[in-house]
N, C-alpha and C. Protein backbone atom coordinates (compact mmCIF):
# COMPACT_ATOMS: atom_id res chain seq x y z
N UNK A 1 -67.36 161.92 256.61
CA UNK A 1 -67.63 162.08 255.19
C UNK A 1 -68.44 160.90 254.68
N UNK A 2 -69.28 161.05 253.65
CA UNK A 2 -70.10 159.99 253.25
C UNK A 2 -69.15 159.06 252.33
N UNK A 3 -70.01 157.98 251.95
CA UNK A 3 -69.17 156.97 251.23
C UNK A 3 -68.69 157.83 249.57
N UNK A 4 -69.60 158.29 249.53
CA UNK A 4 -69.14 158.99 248.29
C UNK A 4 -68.38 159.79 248.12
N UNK A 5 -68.03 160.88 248.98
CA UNK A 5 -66.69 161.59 249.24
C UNK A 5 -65.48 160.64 249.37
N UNK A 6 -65.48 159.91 250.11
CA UNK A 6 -64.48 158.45 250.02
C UNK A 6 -63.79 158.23 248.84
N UNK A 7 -64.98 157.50 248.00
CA UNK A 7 -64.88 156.81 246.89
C UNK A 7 -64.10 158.06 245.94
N UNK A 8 -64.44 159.32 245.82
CA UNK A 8 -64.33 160.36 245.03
C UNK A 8 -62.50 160.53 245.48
N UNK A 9 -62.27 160.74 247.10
CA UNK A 9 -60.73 160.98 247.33
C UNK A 9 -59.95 159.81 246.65
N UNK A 10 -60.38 158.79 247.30
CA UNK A 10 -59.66 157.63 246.79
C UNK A 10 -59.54 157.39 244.77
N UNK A 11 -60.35 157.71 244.24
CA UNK A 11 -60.14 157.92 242.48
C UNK A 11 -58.96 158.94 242.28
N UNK A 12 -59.18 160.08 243.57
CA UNK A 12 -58.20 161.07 242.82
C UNK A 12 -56.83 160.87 243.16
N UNK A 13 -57.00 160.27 244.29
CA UNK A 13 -55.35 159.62 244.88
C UNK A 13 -54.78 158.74 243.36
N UNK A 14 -55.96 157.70 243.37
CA UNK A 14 -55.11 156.93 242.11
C UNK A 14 -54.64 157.34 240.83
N UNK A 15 -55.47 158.85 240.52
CA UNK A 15 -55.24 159.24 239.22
C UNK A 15 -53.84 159.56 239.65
N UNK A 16 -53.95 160.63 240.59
CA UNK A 16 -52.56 161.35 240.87
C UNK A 16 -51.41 160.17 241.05
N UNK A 17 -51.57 159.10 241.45
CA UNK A 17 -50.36 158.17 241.69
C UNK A 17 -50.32 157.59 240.25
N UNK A 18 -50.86 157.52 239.23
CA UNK A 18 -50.74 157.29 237.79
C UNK A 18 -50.17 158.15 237.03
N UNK A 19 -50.34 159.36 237.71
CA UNK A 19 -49.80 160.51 236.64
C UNK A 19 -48.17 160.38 236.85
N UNK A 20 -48.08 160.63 238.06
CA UNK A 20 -46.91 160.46 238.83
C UNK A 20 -46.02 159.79 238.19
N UNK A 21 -46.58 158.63 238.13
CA UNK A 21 -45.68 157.03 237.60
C UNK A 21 -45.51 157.54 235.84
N UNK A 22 -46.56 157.99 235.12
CA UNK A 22 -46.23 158.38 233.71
C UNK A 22 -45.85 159.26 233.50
N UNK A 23 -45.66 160.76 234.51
CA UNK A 23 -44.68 161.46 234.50
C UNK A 23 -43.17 160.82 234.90
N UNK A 24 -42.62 160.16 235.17
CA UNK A 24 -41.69 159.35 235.84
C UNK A 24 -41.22 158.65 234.30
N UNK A 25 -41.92 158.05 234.15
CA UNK A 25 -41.44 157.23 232.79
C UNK A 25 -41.20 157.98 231.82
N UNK A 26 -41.89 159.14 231.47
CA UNK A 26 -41.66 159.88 230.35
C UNK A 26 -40.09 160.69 230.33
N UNK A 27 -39.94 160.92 231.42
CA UNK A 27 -38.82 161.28 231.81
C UNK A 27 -37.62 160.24 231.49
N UNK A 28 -37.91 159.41 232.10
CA UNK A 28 -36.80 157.91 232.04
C UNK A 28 -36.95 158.07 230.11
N UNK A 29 -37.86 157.98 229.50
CA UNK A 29 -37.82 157.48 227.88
C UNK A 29 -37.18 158.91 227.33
N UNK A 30 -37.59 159.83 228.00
CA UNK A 30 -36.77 161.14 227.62
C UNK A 30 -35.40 161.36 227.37
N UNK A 31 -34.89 160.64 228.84
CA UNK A 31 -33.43 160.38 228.99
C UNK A 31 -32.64 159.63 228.45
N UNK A 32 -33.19 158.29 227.82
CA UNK A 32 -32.86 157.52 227.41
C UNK A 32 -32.74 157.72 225.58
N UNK A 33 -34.03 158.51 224.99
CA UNK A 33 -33.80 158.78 224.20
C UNK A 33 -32.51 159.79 223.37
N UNK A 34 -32.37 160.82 224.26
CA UNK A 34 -30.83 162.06 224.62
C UNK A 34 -29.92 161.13 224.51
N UNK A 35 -29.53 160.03 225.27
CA UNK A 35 -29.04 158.79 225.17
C UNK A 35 -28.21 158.43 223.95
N UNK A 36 -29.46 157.69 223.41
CA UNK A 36 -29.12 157.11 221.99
C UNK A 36 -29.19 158.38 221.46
N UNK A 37 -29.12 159.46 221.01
CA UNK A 37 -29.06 160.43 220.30
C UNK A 37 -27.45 160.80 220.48
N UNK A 38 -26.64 160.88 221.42
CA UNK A 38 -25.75 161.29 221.52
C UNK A 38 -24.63 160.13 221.03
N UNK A 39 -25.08 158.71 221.51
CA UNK A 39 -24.62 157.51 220.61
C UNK A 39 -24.53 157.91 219.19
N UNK A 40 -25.54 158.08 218.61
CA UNK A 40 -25.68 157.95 217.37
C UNK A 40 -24.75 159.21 216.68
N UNK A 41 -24.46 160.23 217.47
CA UNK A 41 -23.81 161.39 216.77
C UNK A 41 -22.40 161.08 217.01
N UNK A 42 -22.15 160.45 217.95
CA UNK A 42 -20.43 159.71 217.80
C UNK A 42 -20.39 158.61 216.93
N UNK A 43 -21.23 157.54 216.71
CA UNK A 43 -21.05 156.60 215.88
C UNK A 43 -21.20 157.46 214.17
N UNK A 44 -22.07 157.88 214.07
CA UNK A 44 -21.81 159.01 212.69
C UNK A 44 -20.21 159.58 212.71
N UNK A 45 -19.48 160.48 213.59
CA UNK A 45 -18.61 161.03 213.20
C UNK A 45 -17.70 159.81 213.30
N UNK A 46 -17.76 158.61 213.71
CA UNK A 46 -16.66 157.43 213.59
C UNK A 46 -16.82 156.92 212.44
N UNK A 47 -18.11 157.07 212.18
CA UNK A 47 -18.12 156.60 210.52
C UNK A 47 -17.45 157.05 209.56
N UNK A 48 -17.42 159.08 209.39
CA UNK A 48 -17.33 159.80 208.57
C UNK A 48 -16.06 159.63 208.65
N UNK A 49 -15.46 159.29 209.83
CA UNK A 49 -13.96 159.59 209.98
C UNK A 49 -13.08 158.43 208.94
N UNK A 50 -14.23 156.74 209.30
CA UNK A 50 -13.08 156.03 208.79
C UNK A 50 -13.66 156.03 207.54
N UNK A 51 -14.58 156.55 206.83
CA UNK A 51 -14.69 156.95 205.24
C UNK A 51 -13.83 157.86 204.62
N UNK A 52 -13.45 158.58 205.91
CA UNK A 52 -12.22 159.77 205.27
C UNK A 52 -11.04 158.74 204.83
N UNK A 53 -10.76 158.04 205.76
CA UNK A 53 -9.34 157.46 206.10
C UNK A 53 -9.39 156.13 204.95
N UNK A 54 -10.44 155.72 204.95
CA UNK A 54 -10.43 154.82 203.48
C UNK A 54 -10.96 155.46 201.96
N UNK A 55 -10.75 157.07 202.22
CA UNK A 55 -10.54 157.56 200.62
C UNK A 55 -8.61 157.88 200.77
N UNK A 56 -8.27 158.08 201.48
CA UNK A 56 -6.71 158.00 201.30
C UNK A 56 -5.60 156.84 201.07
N UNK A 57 -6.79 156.11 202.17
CA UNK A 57 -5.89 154.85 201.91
C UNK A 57 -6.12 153.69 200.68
N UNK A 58 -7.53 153.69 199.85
CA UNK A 58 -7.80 152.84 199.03
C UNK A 58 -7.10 152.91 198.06
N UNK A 59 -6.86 154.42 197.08
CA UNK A 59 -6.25 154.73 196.26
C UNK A 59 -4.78 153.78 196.10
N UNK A 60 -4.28 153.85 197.41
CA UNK A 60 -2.64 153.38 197.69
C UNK A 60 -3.00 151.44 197.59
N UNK A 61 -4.03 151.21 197.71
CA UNK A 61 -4.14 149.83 197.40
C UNK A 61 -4.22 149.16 196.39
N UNK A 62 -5.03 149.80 195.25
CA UNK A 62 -5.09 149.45 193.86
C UNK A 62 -4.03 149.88 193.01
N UNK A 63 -3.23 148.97 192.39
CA UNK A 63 -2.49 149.08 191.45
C UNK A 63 -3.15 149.13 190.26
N UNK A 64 -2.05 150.04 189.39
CA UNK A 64 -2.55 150.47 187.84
C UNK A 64 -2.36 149.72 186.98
N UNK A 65 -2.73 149.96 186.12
CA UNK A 65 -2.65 148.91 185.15
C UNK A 65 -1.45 148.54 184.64
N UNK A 66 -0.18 149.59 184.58
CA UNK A 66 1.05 149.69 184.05
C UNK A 66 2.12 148.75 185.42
N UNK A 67 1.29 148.88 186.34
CA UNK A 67 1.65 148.19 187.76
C UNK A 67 1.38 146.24 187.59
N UNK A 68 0.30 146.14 187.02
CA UNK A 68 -0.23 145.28 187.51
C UNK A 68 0.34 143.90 186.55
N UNK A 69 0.49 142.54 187.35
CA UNK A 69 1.00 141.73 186.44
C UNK A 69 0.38 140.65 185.16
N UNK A 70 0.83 140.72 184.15
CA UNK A 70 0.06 139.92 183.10
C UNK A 70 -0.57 138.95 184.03
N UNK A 71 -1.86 138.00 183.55
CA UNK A 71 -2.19 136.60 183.88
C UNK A 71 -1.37 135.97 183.68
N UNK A 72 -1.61 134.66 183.93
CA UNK A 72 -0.81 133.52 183.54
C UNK A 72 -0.68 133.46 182.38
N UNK A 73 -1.84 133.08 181.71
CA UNK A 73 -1.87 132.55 180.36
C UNK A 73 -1.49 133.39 179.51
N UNK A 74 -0.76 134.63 179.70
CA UNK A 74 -0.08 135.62 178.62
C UNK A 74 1.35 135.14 178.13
């Protein structure tokens, strides 16, 4: 084969070993992204949960006014 057929295989080898490698990664950022997505949907429902649990429990923390004791200076 002439030098130019050469030169021509050898470009397409490298494209193809580039694609390869950025098909490869896209995958890896793919996965990784599913990842943090599934993080993020448990850290949401841990959130919602202890927002539930501190509308039940705040109420029981604040005393009323009929509760609560004069200042000092009364």
């Amino acid at each position: 084969m002439s030098d130019n057929a050469h030169d021509l295989i050898a470009r397409l080898e490298e494209l193809e070993t580039r694609f390869a490698f950025q098909e490869h990664t896209m995958q890896q950022l793919s996965q990784a992204y599913a990842d943090q997505q599934r993080r993020i949907d448990v850290l949401e429902k841990m959130m919602q949960e202890l927002r539930d649990q501190l509308e039940i429990v705040l109420p029981s923390l604040v005393a009323t006014e009929a509760e609560e004791t004069p200042p000092p200076h009364y």
